[in-house]
Every structure is written in C-alpha cells, then in structure tokens.
N, C-alpha and C. Protein backbone atom coordinates (compact mmCIF):
# COMPACT_ATOMS: atom_id res chain seq x y z
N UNK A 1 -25.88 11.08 -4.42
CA UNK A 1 -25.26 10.21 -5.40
C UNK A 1 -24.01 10.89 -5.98
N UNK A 2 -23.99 12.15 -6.30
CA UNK A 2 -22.85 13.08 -6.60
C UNK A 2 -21.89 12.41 -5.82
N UNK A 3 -22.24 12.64 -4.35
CA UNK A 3 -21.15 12.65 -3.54
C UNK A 3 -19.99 11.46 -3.47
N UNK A 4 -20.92 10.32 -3.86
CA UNK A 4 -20.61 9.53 -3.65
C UNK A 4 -19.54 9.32 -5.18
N UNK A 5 -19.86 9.65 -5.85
CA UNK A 5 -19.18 9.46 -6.94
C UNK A 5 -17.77 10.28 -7.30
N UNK A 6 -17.91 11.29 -6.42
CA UNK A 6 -16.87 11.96 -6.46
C UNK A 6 -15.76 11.50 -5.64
N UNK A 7 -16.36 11.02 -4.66
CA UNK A 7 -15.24 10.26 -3.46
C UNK A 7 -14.92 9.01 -4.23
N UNK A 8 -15.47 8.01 -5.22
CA UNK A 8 -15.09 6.99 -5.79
C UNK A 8 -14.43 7.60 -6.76
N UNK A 9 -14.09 8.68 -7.33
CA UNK A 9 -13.13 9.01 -8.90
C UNK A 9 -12.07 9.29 -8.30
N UNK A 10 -12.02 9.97 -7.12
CA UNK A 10 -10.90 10.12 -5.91
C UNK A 10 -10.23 9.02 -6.08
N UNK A 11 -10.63 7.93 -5.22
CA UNK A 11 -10.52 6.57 -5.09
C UNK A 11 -9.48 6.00 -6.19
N UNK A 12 -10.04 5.63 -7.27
CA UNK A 12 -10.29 4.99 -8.72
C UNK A 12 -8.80 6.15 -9.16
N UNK A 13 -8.89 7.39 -8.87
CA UNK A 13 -7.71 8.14 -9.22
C UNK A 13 -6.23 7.70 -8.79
N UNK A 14 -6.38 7.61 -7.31
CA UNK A 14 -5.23 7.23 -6.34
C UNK A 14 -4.73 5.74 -6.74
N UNK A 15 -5.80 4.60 -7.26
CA UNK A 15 -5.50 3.08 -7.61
C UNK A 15 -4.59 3.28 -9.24
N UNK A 16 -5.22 4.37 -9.68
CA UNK A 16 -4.28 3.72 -11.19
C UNK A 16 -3.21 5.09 -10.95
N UNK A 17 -3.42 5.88 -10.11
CA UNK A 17 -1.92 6.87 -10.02
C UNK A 17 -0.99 5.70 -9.43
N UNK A 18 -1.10 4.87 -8.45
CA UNK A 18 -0.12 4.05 -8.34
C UNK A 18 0.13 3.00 -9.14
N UNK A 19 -0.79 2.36 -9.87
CA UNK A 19 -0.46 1.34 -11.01
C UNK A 19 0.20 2.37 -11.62
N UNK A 20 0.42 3.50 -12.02
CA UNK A 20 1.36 4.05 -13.15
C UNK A 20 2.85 4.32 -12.79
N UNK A 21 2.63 4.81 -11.21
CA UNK A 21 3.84 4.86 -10.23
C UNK A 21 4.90 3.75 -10.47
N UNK A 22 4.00 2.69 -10.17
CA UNK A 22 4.75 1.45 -9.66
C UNK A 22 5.39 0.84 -10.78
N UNK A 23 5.05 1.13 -12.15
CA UNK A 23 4.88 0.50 -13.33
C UNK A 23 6.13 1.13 -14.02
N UNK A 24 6.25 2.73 -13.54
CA UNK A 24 7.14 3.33 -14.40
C UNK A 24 8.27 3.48 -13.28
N UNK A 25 7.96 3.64 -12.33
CA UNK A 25 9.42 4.06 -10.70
C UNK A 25 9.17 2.77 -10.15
N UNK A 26 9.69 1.82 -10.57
CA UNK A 26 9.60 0.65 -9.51
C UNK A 26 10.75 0.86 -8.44
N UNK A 27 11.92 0.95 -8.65
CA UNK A 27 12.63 1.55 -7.54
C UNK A 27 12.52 2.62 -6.76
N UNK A 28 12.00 3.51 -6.87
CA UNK A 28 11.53 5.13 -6.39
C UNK A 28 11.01 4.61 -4.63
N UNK A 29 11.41 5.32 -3.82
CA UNK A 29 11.10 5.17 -2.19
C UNK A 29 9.79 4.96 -1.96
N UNK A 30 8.93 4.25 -1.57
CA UNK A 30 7.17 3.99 -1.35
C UNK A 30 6.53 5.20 -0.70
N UNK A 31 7.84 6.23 0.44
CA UNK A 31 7.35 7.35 0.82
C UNK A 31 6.19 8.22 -0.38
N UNK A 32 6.86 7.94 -1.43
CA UNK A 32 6.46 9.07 -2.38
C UNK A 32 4.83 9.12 -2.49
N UNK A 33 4.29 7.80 -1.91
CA UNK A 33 2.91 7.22 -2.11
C UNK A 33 2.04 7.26 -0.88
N UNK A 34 2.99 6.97 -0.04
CA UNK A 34 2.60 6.19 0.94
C UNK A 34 2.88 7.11 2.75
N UNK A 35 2.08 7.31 3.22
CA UNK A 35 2.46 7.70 4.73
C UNK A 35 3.55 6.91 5.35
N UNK A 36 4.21 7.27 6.49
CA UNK A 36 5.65 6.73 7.30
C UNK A 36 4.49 5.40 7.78
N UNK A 37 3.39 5.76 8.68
CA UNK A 37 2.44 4.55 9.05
C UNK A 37 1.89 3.86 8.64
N UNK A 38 1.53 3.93 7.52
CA UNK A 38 0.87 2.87 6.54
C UNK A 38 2.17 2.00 6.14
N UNK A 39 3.57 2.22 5.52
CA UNK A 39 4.27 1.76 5.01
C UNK A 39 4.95 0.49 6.28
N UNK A 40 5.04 1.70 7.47
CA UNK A 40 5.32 0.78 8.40
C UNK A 40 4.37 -0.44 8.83
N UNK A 41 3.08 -0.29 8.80
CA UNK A 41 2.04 -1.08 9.32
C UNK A 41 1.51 -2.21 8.06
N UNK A 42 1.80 -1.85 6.67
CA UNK A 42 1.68 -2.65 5.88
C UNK A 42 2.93 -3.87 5.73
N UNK A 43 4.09 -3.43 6.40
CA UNK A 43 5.67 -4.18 6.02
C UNK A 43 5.53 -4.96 7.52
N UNK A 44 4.97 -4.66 8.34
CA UNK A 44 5.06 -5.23 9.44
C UNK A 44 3.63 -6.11 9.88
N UNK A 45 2.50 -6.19 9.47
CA UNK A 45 1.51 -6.74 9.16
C UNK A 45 2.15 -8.16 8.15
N UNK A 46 2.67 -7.79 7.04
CA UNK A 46 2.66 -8.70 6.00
C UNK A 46 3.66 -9.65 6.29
N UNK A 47 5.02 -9.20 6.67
CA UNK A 47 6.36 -9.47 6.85
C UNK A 47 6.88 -10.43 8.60
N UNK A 48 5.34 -9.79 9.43
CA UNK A 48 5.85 -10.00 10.29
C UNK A 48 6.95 -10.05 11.36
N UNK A 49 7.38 -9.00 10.39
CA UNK A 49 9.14 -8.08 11.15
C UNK A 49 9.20 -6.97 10.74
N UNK A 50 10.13 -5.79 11.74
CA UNK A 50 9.96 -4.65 11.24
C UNK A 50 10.94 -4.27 9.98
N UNK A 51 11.10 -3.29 9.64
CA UNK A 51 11.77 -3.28 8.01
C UNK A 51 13.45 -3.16 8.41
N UNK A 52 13.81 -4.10 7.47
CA UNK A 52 15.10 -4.11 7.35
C UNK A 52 15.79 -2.20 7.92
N UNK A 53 16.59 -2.41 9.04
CA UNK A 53 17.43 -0.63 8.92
C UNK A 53 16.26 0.47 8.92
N UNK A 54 15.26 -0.34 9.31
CA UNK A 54 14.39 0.74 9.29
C UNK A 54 13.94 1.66 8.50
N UNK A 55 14.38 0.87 6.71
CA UNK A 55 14.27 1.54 5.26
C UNK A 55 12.88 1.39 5.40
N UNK A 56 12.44 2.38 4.29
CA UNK A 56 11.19 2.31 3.93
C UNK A 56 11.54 1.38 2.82
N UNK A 57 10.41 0.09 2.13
CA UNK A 57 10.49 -0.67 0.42
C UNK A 57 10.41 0.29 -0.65
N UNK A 58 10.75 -0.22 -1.32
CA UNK A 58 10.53 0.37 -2.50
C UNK A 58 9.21 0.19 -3.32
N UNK A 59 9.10 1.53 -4.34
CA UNK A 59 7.45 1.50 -4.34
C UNK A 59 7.31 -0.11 -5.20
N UNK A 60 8.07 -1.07 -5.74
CA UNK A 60 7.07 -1.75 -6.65
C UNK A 60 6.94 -3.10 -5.32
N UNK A 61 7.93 -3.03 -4.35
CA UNK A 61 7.69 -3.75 -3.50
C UNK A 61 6.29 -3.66 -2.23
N UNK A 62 6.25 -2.40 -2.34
CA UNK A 62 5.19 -2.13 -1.74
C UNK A 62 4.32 -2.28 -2.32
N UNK A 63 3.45 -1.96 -3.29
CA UNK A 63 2.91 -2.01 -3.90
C UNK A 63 2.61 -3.64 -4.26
N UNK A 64 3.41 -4.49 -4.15
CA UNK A 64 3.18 -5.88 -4.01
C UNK A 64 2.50 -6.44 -3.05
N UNK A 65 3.22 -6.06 -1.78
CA UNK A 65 2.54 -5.80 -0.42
C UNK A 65 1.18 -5.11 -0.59
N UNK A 66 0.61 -4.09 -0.96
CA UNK A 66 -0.85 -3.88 -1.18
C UNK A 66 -1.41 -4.85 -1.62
N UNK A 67 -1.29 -5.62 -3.06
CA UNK A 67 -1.42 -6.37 -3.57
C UNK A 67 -2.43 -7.88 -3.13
N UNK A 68 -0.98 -8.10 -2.38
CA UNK A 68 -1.00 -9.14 -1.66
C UNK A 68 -2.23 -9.27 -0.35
N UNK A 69 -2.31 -7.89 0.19
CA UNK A 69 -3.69 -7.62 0.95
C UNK A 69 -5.11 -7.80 0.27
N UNK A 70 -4.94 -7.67 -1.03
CA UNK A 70 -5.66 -7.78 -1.95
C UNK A 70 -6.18 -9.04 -2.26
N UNK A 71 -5.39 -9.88 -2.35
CA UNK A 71 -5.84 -11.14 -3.08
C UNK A 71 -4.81 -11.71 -3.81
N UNK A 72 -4.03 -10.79 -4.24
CA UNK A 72 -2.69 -10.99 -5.50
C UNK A 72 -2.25 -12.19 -4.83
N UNK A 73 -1.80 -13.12 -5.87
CA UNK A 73 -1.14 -14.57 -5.15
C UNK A 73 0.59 -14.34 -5.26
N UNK A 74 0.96 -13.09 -6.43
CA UNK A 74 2.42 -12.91 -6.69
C UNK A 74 3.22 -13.98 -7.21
N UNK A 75 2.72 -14.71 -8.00
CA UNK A 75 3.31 -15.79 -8.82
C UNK A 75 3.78 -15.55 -9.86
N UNK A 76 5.17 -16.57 -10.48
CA UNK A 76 5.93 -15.31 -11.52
C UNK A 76 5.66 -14.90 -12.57
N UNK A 77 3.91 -16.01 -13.02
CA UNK A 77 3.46 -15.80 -14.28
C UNK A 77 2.04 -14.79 -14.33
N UNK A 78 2.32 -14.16 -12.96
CA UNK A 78 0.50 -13.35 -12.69
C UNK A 78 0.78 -11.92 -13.55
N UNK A 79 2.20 -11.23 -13.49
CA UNK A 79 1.98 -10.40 -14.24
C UNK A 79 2.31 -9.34 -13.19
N UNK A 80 1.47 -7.96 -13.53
CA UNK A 80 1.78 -6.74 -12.22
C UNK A 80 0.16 -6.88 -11.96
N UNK A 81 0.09 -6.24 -10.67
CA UNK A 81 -1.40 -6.61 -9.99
C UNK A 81 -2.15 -5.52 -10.74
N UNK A 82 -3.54 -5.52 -10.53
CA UNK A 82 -4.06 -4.64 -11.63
C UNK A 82 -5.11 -3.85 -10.61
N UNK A 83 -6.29 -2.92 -10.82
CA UNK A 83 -6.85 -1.93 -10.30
C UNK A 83 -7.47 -2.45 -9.18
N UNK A 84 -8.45 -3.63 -8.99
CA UNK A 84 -9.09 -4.15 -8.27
C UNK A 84 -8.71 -4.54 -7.33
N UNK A 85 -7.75 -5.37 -7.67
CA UNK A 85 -6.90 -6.01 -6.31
C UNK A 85 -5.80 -5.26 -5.48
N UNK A 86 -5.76 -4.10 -6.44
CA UNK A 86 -4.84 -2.79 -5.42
C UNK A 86 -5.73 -1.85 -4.39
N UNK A 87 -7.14 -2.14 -5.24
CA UNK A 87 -8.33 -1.10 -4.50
C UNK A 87 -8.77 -1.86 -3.08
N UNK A 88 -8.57 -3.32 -3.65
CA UNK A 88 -9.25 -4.05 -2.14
C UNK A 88 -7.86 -4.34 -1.29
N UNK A 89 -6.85 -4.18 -1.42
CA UNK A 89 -5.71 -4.14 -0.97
C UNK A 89 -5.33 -3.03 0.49
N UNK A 90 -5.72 -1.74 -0.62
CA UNK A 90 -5.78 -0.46 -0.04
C UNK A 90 -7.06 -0.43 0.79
N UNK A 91 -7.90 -0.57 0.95
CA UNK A 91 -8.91 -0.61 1.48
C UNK A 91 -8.88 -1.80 2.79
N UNK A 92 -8.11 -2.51 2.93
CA UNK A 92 -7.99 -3.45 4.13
C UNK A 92 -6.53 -2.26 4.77
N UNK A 93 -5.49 -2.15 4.15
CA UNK A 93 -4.73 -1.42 4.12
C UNK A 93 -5.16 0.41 5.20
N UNK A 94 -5.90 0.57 4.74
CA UNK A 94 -6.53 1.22 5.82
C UNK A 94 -6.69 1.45 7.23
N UNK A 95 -7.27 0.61 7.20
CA UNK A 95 -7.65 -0.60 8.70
C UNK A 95 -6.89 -0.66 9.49
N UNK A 96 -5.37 -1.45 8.36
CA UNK A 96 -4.18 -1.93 9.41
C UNK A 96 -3.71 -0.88 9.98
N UNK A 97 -3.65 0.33 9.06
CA UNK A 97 -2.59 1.41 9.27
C UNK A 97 -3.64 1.90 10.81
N UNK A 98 -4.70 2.33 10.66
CA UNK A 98 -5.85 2.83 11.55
C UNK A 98 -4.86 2.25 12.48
N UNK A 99 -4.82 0.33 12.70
CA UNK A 99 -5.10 0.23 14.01
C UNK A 99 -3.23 0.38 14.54
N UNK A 100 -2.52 0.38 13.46
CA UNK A 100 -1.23 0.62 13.79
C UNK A 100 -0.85 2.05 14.64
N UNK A 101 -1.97 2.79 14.11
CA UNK A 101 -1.59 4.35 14.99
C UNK A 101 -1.85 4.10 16.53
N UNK A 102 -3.59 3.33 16.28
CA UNK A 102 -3.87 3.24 17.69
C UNK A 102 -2.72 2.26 18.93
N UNK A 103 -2.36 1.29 18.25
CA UNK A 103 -2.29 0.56 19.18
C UNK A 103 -0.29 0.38 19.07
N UNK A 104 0.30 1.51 18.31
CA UNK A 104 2.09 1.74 18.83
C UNK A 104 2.11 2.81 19.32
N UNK A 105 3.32 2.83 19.43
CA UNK A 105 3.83 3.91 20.70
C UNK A 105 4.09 5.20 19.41
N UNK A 106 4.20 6.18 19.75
CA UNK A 106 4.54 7.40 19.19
C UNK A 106 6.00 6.80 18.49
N UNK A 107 6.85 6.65 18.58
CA UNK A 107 8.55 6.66 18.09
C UNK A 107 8.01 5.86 16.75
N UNK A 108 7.11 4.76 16.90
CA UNK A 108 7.56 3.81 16.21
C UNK A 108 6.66 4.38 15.05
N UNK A 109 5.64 5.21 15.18
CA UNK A 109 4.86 5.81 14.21
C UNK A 109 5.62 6.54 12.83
N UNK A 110 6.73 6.79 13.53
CA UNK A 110 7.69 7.94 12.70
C UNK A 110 6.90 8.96 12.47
C-alpha cells in the first residue's frame, strides 16, 4: 500500500507542477515539461498534422492538448483545466506517446 501511494504523490505531484507551470509560463516552450515524443505524439494525435516548422507548442497550449485528452471541452467560459482532467489526460497521453515510439521511424522521434 506504501508503494502504491508513493507512486500516486509522484503522480498528483507532476499534475499540479504543471497546473502551476501552465498557469504562471503560459508561453514558456512545452519542452520544459514534456519529452520531444510525447509533445510530438500528443500535437499529432490531436491536430492531426504535424507541428507547424516543426516548433514544439507552447506550454499553455499543450497543456490544453492534455486537457482535451482528458475530457476538457475548452470552451471560453470553462476556465483553465483543473487536476483531474489533466491526470486522465496524461494518462491516455501515455499510451499515445508509447505507441508513437513504437510505430515512427527514428528521425521523426527527435
């Protein structure tokens, strides 16, 4: 049970380090958060194209993009997304990135 709890404060740590990220550096590069593959596999999952110039988003845009994996509907009166829906966000978010390693070519991994 320890164990488990320690890997969830982990967790629960990383969801509101980026609600604070995103909240206070909304312009700041998503690198700062985020792996080259996840960022790529989340912008290209969601977007259905690869990223503009091959920029990485910016963190509050990304972070929308989690969001949005989440459940977030992003409507202009919802507000900023909050712990839950960044946790189940990140947690599908996972997945994509997983299967983004498996299934691109090395270059595109960065």
């Amino acid at each position: 049970m320890e164990r488990v709890l320690r890997l969830d404060a982990i967790i629960a740590w990383r969801v509101l380090y980026l609600i604070g990220q995103g909240r206070a550096h909304p312009q700041l590069d998503c690198t700062a958060v985020l792996e080259t593959y996840e960022w790529k596999a989340l912008y290209g999952f969601l977007k259905k194209a690869p990223p503009p110039n091959g920029q990485p988003p910016s963190l509050g845009e990304a972070l929308l993009l989690v969001a949005r994996l989440g459940g977030f509907l992003a409507r202009k009166s919802d507000g900023h997304p909050g712990p839950q829906v960044l946790w189940r966000g990140l947690s599908k978010l996972d997945n994509i990135a997983q299967a983004w390693l498996v299934f691109s070519s090395p270059e595109t991994c960065g």
